[in-house]
N, C-alpha and C. Protein backbone atom coordinates (compact mmCIF):
# COMPACT_ATOMS: atom_id res chain seq x y z
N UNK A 1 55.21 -40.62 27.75
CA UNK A 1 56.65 -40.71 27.78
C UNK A 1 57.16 -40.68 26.35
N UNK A 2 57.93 -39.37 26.12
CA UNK A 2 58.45 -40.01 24.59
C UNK A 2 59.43 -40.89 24.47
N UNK A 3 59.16 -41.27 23.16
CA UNK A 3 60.07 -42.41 22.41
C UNK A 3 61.19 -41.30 21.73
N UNK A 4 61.85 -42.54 20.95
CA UNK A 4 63.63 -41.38 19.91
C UNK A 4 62.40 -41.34 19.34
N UNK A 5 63.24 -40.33 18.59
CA UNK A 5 62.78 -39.55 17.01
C UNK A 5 62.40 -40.56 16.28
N UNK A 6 63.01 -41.82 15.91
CA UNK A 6 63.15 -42.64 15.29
C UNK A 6 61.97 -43.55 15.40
N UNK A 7 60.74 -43.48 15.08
CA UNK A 7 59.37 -44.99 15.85
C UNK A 7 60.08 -45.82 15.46
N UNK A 8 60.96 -46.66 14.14
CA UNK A 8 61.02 -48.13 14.22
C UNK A 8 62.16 -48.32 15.26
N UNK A 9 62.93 -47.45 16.14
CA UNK A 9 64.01 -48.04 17.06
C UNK A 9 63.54 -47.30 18.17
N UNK A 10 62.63 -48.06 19.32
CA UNK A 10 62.50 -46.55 20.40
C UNK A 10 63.45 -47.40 21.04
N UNK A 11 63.39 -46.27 22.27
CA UNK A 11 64.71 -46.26 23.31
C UNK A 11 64.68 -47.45 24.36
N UNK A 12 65.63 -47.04 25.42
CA UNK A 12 65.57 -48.02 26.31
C UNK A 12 64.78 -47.53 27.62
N UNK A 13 63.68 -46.35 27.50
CA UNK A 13 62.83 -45.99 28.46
C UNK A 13 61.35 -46.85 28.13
N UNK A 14 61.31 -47.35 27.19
CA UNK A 14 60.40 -48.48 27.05
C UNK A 14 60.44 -49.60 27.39
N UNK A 15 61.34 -50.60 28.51
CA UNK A 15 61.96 -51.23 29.45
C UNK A 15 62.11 -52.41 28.54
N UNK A 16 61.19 -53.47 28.71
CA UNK A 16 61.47 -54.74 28.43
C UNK A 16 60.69 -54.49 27.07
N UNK A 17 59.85 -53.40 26.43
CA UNK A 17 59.60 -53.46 24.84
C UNK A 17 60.71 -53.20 23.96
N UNK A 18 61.55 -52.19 24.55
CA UNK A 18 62.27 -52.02 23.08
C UNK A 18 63.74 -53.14 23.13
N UNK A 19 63.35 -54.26 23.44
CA UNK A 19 64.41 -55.51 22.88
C UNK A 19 63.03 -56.10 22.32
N UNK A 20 62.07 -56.26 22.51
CA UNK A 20 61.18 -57.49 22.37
C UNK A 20 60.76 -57.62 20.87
N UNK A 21 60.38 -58.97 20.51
CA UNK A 21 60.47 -59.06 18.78
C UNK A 21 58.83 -58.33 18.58
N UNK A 22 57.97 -58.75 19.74
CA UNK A 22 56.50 -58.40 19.92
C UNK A 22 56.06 -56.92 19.34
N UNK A 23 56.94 -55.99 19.86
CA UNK A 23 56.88 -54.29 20.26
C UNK A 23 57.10 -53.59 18.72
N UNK A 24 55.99 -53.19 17.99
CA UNK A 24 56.06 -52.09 16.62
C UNK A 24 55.86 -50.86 16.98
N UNK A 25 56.83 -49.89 16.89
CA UNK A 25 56.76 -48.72 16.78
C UNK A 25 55.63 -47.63 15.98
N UNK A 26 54.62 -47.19 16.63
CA UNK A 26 53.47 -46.11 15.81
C UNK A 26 53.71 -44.82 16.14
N UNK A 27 53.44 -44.31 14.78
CA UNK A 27 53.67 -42.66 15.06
C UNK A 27 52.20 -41.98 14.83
N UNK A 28 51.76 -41.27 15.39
CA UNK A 28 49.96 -40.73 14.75
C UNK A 28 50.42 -39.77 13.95
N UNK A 29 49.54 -39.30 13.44
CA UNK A 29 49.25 -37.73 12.75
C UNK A 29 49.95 -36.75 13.03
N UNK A 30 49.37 -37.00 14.70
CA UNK A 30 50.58 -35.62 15.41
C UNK A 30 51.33 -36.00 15.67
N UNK A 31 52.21 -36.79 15.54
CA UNK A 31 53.65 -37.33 15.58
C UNK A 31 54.19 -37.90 16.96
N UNK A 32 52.59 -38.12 17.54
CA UNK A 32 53.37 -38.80 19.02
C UNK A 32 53.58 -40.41 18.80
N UNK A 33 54.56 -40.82 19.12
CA UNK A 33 55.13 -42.24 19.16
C UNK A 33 54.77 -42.88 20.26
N UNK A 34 54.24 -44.09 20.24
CA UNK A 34 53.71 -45.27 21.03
C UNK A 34 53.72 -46.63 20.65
N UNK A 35 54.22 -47.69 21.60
CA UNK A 35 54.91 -49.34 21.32
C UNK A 35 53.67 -49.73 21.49
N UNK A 36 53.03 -50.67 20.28
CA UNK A 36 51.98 -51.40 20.11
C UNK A 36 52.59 -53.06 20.44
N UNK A 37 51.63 -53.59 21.21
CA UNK A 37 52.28 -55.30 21.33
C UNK A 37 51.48 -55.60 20.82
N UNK A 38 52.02 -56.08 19.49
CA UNK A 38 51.60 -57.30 18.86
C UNK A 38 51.19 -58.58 19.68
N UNK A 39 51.39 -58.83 20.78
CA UNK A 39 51.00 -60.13 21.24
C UNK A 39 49.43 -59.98 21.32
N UNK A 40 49.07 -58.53 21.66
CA UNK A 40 47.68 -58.11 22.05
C UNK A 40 46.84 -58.66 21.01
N UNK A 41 46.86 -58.93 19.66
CA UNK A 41 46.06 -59.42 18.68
C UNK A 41 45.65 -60.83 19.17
N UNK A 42 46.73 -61.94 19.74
CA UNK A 42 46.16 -63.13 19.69
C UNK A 42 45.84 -63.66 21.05
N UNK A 43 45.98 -62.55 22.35
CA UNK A 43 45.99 -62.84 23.21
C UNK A 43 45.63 -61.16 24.37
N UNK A 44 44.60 -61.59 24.56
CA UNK A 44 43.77 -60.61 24.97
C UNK A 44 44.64 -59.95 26.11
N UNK A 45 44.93 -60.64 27.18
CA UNK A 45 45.32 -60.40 28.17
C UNK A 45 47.03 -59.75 28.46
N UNK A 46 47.32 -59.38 27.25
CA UNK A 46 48.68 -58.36 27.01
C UNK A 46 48.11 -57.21 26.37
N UNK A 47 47.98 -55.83 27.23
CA UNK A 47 47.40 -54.62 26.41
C UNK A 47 47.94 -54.10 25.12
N UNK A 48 47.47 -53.78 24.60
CA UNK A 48 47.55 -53.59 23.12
C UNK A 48 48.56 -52.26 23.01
N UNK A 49 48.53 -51.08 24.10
CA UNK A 49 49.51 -49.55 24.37
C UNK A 49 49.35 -49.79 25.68
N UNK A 50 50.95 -51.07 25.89
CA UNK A 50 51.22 -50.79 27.57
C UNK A 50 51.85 -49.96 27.66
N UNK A 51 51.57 -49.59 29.04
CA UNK A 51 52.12 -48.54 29.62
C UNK A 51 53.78 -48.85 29.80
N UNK A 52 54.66 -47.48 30.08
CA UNK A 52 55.86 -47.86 29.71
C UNK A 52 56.49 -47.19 31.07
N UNK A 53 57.63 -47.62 31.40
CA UNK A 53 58.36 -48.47 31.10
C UNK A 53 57.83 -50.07 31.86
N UNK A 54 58.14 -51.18 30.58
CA UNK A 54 57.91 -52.39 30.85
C UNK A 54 58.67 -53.30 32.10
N UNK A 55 58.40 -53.86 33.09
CA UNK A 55 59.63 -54.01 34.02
C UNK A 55 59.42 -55.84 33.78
N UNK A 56 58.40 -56.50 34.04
CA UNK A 56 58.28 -57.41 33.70
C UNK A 56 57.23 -58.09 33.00
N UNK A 57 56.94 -59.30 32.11
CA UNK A 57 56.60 -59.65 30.93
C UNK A 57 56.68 -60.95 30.54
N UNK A 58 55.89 -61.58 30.90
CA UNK A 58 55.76 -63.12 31.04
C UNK A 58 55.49 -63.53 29.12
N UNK A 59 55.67 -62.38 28.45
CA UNK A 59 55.62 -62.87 26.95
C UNK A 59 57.14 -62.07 26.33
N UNK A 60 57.14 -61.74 27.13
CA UNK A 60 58.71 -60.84 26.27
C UNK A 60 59.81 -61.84 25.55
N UNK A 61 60.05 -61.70 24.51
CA UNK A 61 61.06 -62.17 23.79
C UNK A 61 62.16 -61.91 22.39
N UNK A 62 63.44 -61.36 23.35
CA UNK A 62 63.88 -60.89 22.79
C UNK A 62 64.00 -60.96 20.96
N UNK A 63 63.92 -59.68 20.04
CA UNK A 63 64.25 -59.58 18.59
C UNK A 63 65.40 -59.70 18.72
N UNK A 64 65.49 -60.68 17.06
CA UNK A 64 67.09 -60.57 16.25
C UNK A 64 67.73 -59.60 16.30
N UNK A 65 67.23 -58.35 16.41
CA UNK A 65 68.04 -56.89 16.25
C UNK A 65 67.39 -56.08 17.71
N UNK A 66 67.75 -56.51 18.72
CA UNK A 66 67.59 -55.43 19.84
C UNK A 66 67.41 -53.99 19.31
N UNK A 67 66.56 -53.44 20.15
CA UNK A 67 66.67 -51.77 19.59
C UNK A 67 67.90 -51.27 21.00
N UNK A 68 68.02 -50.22 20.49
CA UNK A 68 69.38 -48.92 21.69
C UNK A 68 68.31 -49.35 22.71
């Protein structure tokens, strides 16, 4: 699914990631964009490239700066 143009602001087809403070925007080589959760580092059991769109999220919490 693509993300905007933009990796540090993806859209709102990434459901409950693109408000979440958790969710960093990666771009590869070939320029495909994908929401990494940070929660995945300290806690195994949140995948590291969930699948999108997010509907619910027992770690989600909203960032200071919502993305679009």
């Amino acid at each position: 699914m693509p993300l905007s143009p933009n990796p540090e602001r993806p859209n709102s087809a990434a459901g409950l990631c693109a408000s979440c403070l958790y969710a960093r925007a990666i771009e590869s080589a070939k320029g495909s964009s994908f929401l990494l959760c940070q929660r995945s580092t300290t806690d195994p059991s949140y995948p590291k490239y969930p699948r999108l769109p997010v509907l619910s999220c027992p770690g989600h919490e909203p960032g200071s700066k919502p993305y679009p």
